[in-house]
Protein backbone atom coordinates (compact mmCIF):
# COMPACT_ATOMS: atom_id res chain seq x y z
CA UNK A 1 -1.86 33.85 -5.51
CA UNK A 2 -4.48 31.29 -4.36
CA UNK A 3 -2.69 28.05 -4.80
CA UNK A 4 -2.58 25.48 -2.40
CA UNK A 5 -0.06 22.14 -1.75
CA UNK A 6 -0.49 19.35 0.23
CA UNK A 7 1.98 18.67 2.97
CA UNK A 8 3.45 15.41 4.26
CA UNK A 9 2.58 16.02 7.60
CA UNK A 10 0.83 12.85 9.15
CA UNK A 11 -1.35 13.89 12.34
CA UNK A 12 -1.46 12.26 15.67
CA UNK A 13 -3.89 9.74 16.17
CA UNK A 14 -6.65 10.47 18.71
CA UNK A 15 -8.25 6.83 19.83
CA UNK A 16 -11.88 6.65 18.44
CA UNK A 17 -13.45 6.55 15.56
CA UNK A 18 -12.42 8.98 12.26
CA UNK A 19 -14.62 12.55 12.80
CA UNK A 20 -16.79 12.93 9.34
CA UNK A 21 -15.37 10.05 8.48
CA UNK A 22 -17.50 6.79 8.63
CA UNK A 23 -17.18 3.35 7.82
CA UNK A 24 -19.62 3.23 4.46
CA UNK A 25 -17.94 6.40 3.17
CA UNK A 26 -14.65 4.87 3.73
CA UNK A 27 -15.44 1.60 1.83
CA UNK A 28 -17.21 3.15 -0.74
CA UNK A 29 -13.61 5.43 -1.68
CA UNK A 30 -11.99 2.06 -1.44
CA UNK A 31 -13.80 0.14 -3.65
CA UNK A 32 -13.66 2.87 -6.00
CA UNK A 33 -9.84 3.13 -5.39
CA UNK A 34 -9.86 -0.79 -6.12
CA UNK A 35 -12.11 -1.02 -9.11
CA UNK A 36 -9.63 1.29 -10.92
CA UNK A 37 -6.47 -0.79 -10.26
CA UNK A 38 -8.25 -3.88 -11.07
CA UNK A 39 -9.20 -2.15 -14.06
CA UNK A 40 -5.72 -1.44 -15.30
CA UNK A 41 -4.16 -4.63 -14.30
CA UNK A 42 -6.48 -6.48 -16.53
CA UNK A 43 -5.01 -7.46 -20.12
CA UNK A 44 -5.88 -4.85 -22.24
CA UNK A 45 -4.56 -2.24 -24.48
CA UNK A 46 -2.69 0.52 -22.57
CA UNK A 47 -4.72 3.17 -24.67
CA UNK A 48 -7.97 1.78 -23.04
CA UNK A 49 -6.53 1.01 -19.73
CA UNK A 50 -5.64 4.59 -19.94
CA UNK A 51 -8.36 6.38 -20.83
CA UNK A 52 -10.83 4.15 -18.43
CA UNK A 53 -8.62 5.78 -15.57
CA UNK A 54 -8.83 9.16 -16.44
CA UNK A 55 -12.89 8.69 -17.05
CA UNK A 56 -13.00 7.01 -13.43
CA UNK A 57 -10.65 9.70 -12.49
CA UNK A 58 -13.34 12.55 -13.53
CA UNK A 59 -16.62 11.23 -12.33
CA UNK A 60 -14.29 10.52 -8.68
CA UNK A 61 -13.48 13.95 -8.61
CA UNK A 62 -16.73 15.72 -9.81
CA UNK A 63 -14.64 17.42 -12.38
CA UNK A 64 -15.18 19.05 -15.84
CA UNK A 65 -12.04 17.14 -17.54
CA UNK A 66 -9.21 15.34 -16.87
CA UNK A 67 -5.54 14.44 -18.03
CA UNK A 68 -3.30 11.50 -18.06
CA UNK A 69 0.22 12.36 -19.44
CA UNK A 70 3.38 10.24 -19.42
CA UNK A 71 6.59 11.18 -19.22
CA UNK A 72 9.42 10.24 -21.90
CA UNK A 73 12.46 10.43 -19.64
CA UNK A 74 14.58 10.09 -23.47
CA UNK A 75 13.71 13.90 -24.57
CA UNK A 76 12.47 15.27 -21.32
CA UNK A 77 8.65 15.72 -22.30
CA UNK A 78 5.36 14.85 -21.13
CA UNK A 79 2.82 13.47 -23.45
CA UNK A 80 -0.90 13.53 -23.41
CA UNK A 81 -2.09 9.87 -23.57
CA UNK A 82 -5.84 10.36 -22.71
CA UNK A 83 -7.44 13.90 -21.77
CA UNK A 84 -11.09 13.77 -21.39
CA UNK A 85 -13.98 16.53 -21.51
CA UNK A 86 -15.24 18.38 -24.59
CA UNK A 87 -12.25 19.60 -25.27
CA UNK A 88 -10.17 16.59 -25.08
CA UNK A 89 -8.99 15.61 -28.46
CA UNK A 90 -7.65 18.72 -29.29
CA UNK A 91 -5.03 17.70 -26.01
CA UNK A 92 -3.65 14.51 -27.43
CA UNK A 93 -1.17 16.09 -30.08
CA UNK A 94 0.45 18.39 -27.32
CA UNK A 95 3.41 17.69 -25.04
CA UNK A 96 4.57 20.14 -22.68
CA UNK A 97 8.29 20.44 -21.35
CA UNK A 98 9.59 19.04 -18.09
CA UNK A 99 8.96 22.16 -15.69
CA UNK A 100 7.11 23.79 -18.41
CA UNK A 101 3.32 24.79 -16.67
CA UNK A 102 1.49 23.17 -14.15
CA UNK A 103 1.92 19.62 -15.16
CA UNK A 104 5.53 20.54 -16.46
CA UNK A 105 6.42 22.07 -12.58
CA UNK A 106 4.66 19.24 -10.67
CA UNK A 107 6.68 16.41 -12.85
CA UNK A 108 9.41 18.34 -11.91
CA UNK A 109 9.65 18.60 -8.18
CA UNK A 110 7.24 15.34 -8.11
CA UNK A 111 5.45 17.14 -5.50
CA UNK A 112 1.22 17.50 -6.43
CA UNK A 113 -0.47 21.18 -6.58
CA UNK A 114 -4.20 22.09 -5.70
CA UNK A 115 -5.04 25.54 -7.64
CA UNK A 116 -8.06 27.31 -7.01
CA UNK A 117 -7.47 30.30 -9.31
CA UNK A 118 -5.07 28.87 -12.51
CA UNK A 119 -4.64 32.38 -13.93
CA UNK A 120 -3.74 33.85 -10.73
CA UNK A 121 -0.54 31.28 -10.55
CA UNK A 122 2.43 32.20 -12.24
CA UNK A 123 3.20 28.57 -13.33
CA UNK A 124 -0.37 28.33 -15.13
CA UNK A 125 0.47 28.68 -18.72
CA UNK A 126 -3.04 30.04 -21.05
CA UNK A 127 -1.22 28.50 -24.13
CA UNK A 128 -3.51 25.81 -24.09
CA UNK A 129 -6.56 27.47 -23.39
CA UNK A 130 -5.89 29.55 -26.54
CA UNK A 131 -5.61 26.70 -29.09
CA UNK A 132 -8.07 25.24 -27.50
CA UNK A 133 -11.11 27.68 -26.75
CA UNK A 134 -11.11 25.77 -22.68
CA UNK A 135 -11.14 28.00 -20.10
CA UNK A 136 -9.18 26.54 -17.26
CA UNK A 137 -10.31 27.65 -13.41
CA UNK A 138 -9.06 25.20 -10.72
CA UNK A 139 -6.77 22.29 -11.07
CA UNK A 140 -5.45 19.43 -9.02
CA UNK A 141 -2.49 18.18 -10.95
CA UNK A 142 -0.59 14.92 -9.21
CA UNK A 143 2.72 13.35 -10.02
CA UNK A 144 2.37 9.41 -10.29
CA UNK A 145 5.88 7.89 -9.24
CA UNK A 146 6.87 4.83 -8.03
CA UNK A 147 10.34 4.07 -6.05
CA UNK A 148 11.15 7.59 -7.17
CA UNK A 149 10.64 6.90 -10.66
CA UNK A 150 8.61 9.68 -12.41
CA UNK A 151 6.10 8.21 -14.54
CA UNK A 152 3.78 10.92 -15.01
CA UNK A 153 0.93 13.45 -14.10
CA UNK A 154 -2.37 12.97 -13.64
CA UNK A 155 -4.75 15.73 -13.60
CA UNK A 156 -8.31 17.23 -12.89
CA UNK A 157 -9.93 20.25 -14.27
CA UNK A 158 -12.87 22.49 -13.15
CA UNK A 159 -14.70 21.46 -10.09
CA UNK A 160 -18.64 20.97 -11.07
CA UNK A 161 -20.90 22.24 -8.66
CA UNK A 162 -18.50 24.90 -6.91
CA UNK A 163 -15.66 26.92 -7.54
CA UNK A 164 -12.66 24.81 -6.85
CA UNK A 165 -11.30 21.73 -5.51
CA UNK A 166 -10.21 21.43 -1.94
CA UNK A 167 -7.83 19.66 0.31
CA UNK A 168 -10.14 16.37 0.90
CA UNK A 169 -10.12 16.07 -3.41
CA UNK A 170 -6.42 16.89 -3.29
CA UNK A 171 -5.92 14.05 -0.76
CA UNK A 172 -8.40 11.37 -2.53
CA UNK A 173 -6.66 12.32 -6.08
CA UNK A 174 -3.20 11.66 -4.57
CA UNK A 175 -4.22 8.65 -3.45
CA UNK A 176 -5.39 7.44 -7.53
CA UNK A 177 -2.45 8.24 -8.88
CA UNK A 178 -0.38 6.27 -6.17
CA UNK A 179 -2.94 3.15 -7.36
CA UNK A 180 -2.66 4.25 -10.49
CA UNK A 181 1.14 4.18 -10.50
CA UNK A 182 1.07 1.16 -9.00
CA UNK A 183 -1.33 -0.59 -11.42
CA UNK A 184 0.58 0.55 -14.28
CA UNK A 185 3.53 -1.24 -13.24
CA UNK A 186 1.96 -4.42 -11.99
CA UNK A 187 0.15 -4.31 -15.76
CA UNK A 188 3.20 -3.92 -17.73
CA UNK A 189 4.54 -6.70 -15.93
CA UNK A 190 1.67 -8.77 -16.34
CA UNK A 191 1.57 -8.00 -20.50
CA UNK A 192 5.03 -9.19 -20.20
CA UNK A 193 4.21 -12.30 -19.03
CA UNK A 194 1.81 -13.18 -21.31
CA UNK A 195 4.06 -12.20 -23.85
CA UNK A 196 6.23 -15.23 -22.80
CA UNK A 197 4.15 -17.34 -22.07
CA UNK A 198 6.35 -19.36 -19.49
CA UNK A 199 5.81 -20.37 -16.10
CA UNK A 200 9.24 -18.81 -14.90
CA UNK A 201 7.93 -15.16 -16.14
CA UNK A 202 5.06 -15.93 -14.52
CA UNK A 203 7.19 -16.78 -11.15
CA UNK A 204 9.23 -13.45 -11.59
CA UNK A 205 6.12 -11.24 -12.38
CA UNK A 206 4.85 -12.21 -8.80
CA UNK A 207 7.75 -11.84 -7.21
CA UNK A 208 8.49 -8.15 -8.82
CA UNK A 209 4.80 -7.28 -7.72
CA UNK A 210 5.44 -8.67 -4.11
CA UNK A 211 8.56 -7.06 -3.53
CA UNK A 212 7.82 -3.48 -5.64
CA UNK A 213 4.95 -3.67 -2.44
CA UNK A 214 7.47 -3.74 0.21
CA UNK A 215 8.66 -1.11 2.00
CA UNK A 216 12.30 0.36 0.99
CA UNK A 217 12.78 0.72 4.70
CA UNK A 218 11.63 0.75 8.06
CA UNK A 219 11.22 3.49 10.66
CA UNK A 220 14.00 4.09 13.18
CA UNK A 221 12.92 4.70 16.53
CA UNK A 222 14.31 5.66 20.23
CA UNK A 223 11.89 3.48 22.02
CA UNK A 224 12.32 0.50 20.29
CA UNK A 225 13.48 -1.58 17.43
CA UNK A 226 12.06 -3.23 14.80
CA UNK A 227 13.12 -5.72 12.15
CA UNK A 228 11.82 -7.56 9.35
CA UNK A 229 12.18 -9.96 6.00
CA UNK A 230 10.74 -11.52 3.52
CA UNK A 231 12.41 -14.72 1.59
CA UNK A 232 10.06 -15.05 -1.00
CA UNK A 233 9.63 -19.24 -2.37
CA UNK A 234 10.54 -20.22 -5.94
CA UNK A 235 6.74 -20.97 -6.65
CA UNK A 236 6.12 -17.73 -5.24
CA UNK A 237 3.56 -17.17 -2.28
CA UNK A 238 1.10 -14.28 -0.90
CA UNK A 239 2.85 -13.41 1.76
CA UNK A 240 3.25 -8.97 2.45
CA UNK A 241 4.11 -7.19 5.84
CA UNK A 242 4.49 -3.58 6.84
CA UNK A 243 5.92 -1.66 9.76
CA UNK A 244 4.28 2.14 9.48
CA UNK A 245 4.29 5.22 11.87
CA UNK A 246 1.15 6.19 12.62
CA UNK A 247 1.90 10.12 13.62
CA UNK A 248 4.22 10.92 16.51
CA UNK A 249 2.97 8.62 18.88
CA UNK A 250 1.74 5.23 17.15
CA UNK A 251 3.29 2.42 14.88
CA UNK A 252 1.38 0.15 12.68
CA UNK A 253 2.82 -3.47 12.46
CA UNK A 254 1.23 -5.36 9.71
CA UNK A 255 1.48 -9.02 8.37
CA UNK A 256 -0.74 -10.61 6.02
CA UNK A 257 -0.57 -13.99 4.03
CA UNK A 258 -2.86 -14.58 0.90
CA UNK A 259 -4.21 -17.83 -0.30
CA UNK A 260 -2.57 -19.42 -3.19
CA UNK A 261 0.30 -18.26 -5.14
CA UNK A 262 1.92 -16.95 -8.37
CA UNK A 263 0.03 -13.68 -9.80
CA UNK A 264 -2.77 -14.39 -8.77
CA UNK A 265 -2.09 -14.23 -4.73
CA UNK A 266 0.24 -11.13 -6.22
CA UNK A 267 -2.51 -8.85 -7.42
CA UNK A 268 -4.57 -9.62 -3.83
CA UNK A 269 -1.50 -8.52 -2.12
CA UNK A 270 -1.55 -5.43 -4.20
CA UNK A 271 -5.20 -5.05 -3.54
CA UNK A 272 -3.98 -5.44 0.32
CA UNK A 273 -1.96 -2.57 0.37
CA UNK A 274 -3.74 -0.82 -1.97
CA UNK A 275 -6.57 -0.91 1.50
CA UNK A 276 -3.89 0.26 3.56
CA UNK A 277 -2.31 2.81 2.18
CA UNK A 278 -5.52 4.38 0.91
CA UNK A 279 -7.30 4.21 4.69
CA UNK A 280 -3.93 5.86 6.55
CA UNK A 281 -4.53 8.77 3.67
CA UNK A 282 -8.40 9.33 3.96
CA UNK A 283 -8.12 8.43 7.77
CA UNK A 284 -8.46 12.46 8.09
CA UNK A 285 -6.28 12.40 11.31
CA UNK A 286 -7.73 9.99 13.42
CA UNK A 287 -6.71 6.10 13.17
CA UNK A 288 -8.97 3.48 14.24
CA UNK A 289 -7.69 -0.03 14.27
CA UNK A 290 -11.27 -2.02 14.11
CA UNK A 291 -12.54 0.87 11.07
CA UNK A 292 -9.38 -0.42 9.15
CA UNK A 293 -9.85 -4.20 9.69
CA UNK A 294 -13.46 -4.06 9.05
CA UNK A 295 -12.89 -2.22 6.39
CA UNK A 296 -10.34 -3.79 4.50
CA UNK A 297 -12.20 -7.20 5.03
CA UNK A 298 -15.16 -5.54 2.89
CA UNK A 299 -13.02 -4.72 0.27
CA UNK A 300 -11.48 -8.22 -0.05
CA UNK A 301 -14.89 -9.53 0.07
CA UNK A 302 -16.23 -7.33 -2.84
CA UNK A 303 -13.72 -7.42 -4.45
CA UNK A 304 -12.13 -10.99 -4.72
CA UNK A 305 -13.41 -14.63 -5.00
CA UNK A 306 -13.68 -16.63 -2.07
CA UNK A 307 -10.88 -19.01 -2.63
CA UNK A 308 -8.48 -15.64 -2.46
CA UNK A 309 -8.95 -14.99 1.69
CA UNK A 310 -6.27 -13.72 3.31
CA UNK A 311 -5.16 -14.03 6.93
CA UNK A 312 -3.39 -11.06 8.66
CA UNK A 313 -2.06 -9.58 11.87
CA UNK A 314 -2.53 -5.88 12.84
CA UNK A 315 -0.82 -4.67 15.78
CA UNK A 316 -1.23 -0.78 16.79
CA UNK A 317 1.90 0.18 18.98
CA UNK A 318 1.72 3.78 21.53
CA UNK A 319 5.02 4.55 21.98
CA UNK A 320 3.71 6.75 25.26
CA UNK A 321 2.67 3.45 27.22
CA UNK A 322 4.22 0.52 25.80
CA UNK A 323 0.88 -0.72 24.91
CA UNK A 324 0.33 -2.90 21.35
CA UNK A 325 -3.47 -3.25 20.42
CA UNK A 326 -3.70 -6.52 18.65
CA UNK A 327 -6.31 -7.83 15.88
CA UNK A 328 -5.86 -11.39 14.78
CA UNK A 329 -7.63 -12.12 11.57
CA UNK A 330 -7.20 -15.85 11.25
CA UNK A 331 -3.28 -15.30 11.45
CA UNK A 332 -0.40 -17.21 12.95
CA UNK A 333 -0.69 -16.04 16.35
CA UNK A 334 2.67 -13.46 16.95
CA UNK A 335 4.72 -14.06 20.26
CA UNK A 336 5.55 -12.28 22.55
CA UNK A 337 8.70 -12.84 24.81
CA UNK A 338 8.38 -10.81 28.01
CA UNK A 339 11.52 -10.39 30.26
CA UNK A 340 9.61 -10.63 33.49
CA UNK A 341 7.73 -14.23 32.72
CA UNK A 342 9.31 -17.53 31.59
CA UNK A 343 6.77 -18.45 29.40
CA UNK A 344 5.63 -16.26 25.43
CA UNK A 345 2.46 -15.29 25.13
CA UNK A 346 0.72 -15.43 21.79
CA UNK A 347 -1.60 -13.16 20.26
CA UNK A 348 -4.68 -14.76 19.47
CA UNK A 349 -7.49 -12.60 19.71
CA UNK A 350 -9.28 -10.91 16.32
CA UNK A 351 -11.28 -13.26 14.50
CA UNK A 352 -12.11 -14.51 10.97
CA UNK A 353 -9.76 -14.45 8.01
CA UNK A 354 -10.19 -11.60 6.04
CA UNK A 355 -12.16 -11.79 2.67
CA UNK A 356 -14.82 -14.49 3.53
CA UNK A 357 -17.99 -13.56 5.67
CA UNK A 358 -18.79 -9.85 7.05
CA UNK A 359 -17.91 -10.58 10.95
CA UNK A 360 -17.25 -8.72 14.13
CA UNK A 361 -13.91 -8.47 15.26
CA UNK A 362 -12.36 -8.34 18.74
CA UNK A 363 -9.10 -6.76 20.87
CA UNK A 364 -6.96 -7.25 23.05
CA UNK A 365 -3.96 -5.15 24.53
CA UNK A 366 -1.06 -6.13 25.35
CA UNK A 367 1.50 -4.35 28.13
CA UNK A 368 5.19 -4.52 26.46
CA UNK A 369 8.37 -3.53 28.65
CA UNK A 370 11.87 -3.00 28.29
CA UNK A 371 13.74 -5.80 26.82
CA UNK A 372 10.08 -7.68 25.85
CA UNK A 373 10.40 -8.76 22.12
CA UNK A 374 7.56 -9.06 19.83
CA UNK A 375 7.88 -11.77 16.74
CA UNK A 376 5.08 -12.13 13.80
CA UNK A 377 5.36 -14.36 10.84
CA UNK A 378 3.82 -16.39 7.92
CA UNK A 379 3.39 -20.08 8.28
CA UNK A 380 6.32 -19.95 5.71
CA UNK A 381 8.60 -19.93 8.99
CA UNK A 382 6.86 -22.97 11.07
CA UNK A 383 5.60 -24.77 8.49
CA UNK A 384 9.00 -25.10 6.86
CA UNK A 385 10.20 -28.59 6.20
CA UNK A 386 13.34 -30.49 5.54
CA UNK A 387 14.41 -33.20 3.53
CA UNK A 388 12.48 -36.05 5.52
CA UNK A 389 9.71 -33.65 5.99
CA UNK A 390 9.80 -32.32 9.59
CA UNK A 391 8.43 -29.69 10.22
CA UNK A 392 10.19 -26.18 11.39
CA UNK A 393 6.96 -25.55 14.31
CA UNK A 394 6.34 -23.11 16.72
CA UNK A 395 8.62 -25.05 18.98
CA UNK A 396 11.61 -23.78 16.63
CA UNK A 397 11.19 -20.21 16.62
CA UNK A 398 10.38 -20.18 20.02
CA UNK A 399 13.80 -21.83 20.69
CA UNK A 400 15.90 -19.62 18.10
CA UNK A 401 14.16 -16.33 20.28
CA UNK A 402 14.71 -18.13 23.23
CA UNK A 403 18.44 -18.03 22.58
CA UNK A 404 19.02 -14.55 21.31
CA UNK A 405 16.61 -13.28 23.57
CA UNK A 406 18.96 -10.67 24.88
CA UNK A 407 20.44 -9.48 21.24
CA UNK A 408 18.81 -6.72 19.03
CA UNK A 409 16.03 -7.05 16.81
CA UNK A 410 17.87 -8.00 13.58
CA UNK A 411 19.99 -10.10 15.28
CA UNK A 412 17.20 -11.93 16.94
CA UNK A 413 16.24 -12.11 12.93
CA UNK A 414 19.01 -12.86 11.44
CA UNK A 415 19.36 -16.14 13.82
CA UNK A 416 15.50 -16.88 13.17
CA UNK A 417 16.12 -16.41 9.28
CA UNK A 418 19.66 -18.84 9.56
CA UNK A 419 17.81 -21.33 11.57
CA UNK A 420 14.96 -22.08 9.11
CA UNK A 421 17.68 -21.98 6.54
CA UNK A 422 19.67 -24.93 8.36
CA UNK A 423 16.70 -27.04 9.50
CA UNK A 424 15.30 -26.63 5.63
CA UNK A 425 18.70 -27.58 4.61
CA UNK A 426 18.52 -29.10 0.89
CA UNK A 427 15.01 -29.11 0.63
CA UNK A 428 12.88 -27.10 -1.51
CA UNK A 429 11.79 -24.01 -0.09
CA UNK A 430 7.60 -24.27 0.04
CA UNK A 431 6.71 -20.85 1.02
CA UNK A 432 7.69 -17.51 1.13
CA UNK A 433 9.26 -16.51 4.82
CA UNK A 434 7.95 -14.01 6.00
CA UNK A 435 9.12 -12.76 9.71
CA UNK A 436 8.94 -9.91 11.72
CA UNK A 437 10.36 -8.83 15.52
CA UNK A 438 10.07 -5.55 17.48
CA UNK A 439 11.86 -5.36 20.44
CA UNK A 440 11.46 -2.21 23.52
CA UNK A 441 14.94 -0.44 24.48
């Protein structure tokens, strides 16, 4: 049998930049990436949002034809909605059974398959070669899901130009349907609003997009902790942050706030971590922090107007030494509390916003220690006003860490969180709160 998975496995991160890898090639699958989510978030019939994925989708992967089918959950079955290639309309009035053939078996487990040889798999069912007259040789097939929700398969036929696909397809294919997945949802919602044509589904659209693109949870480590929120505003803001293990020996910390507000700021949030989510799956097992900043700042550039910059914080932790490489684009600067001084330090160094000019980028690294705590935020946390409209400040959060200093992560949080909630008092929140703290054991 000559079938191949992919694995979950997530390799250690070698300093330097990504082997084969470079920076064009990498912002050239991006943009592509991009360009199809943009696509089907637009307002347009789902048959045509459909089938201009699935025709992206084929010329991405070099492939003969390709399959989008979604899954009824009411009777079990998966329907063809769009399958491209010669042979494609005869597709459209099947449906195949939940576990029933390839697509059938990946829906099932939700787990993708890369087939070089179809026949030579036992799951490959010829059924639909027969009625068909297609003769099917290799396969990716992908499972598109979203917070565990099944919502389909997505699927490539016949590599042109050689035999079959390999791992690098398999890996650039998973990462469309997690887009695609992604863009689906964010376009039902948007339909939806339009539909209702009222500010308040407007309000709730953005926040189901902004909090569909946080993570469920965060990573539990031995070294250190880590903590974070988001209190999103009534008029709802840009704001999005991630905590992410890089391999065994690295952490990500991420925090980015985008101009503006409502859907709009939304869909460049999605666009956000539709950059980094792509880049830590066609890093191919190295991660450079610079290749992703630089990157992702292309992508916004291309692929957004100017008035939608966004300003962010990347922080690169090695568990091994303690160390944190920081990149400031244009973001509140994050502090850092160290045991052995009396005075935070704030992390300053980067450069530019992302999303406006091309521009270089600088470092710095930072030495953290037992019992030093870390905090990033939005400007939703010093910028926060009360009644007679003062002013939150730096000068606040310093003095809420200041005071908890010795506590855990979330509790150093949770008093950060309940002090902006008591100095805002009665007043309206403005914009989203967005706060995050990592403290070393």
């Amino acid at each position: 049998m000559a079938t191949k998975k992919s694995t979950d496995k997530t390799p250690d991160p070698p300093s330097g930049k990504a082997a084969g890898y470079d920076l064009k090639k990498m912002v050239d699958d991006l943009n592509f990436l991009h360009q199809i989510s943009q696509k089907i978030s637009e307002n347009k019939p789902l048959p045509k949002l459909l089938m201009e994925i699935m025709e992206s989708s084929k010329l991405l992967m070099d492939a003969e034809a390709s399959s989008l089918l979604l899954y009824e959950p009411a009777d079990k079955k998966l329907y063809f909605h769009v399958a491209t290639g010669q042979k494609g309309k005869l597709f459209k009035k099947f449906s195949v059974d939940l576990g029933q053939g390839i697509a059938g078996w990946v829906a099932k487990h939700k787990k993708p398959l890369l087939i070089e040889d179809c026949y030579q798999d036992s799951r490959f069912s010829p059924d639909y070669d027969k009625k068909s007259n297609f003769r099917t040789k290799s396969m990716i097939c992908v499972p598109m899901v979203r917070k565990r929700k099944l919502l389909g398969v997505i699927q490539v036929i016949n590599k042109r130009g050689r035999d079959a696909f390999d791992q690098h397809d398999l890996t650039l294919f998973e990462t469309l349907a997690s887009q695609c997945a992604i863009a689906i949802e964010n376009q039902k919602l948007i339909r939806k609003q339009v539909e209702a044509e009222a500010l308040e589904r407007e309000l709730d659209t953005a926040r189901d997009i902004q909090q569909t693109l946080l993570p469920d949870v965060l990573p539990e480590y031995e070294d250190i902790e880590v903590a974070a929120l988001l209190i999103p505003a009534n008029q709802v803001g840009g704001d999005y942050y991630n905590i992410v293990k890089i391999g065994k020996d690295h952490t990500l910390l991420f925090v980015a706030d985008v101009a503006g507000k409502g859907i709009p700021a939304a869909l460049v949030v999605s666009t956000i971590d539709s950059c980094l989510s792509s880049y830590l799956k066609l890093n191919l097992g190295t991660f450079d922090l610079m290749t992703l900043v630089t990157g992702m700042n292309k992508v916004l550039m291309e692929s957004t107007t100017s008035t939608k910059f966004a300003t962010c914080w990347f922080g690169l932790y090695e568990h091994k030494t303690g160390k944190i490489l920081s990149i400031n684009a244009g973001h509140n600067p994050p502090v850092l509390f160290k045991k052995s001084q009396p005075e935070p330090v704030e992390l300053n160094t980067g450069g530019l916003f992302l999303g406006s000019l091309e521009v270089p980028y600088q470092t710095e690294t930072i030495q953290l220690d037992p019992a030093d705590v870390l905090v990033f935020y939005s400007d939703g946390i010093t910028e926060a006003w009360d009644t007679k409209k003062v002013m939150y400040r730096k000068a606040g959060l310093i003095k809420s860490v200041s005071r908890c200093f010795n506590e855990s992560a979330t509790d150093i949080l949770a008093a950060i969180a309940a002090d902006v909630t008591n100095h805002v008092g009665r007043a309206e929140q403005s914009d989203d709160i967005t706060c995050g703290v990592l403290k070393v054991k």
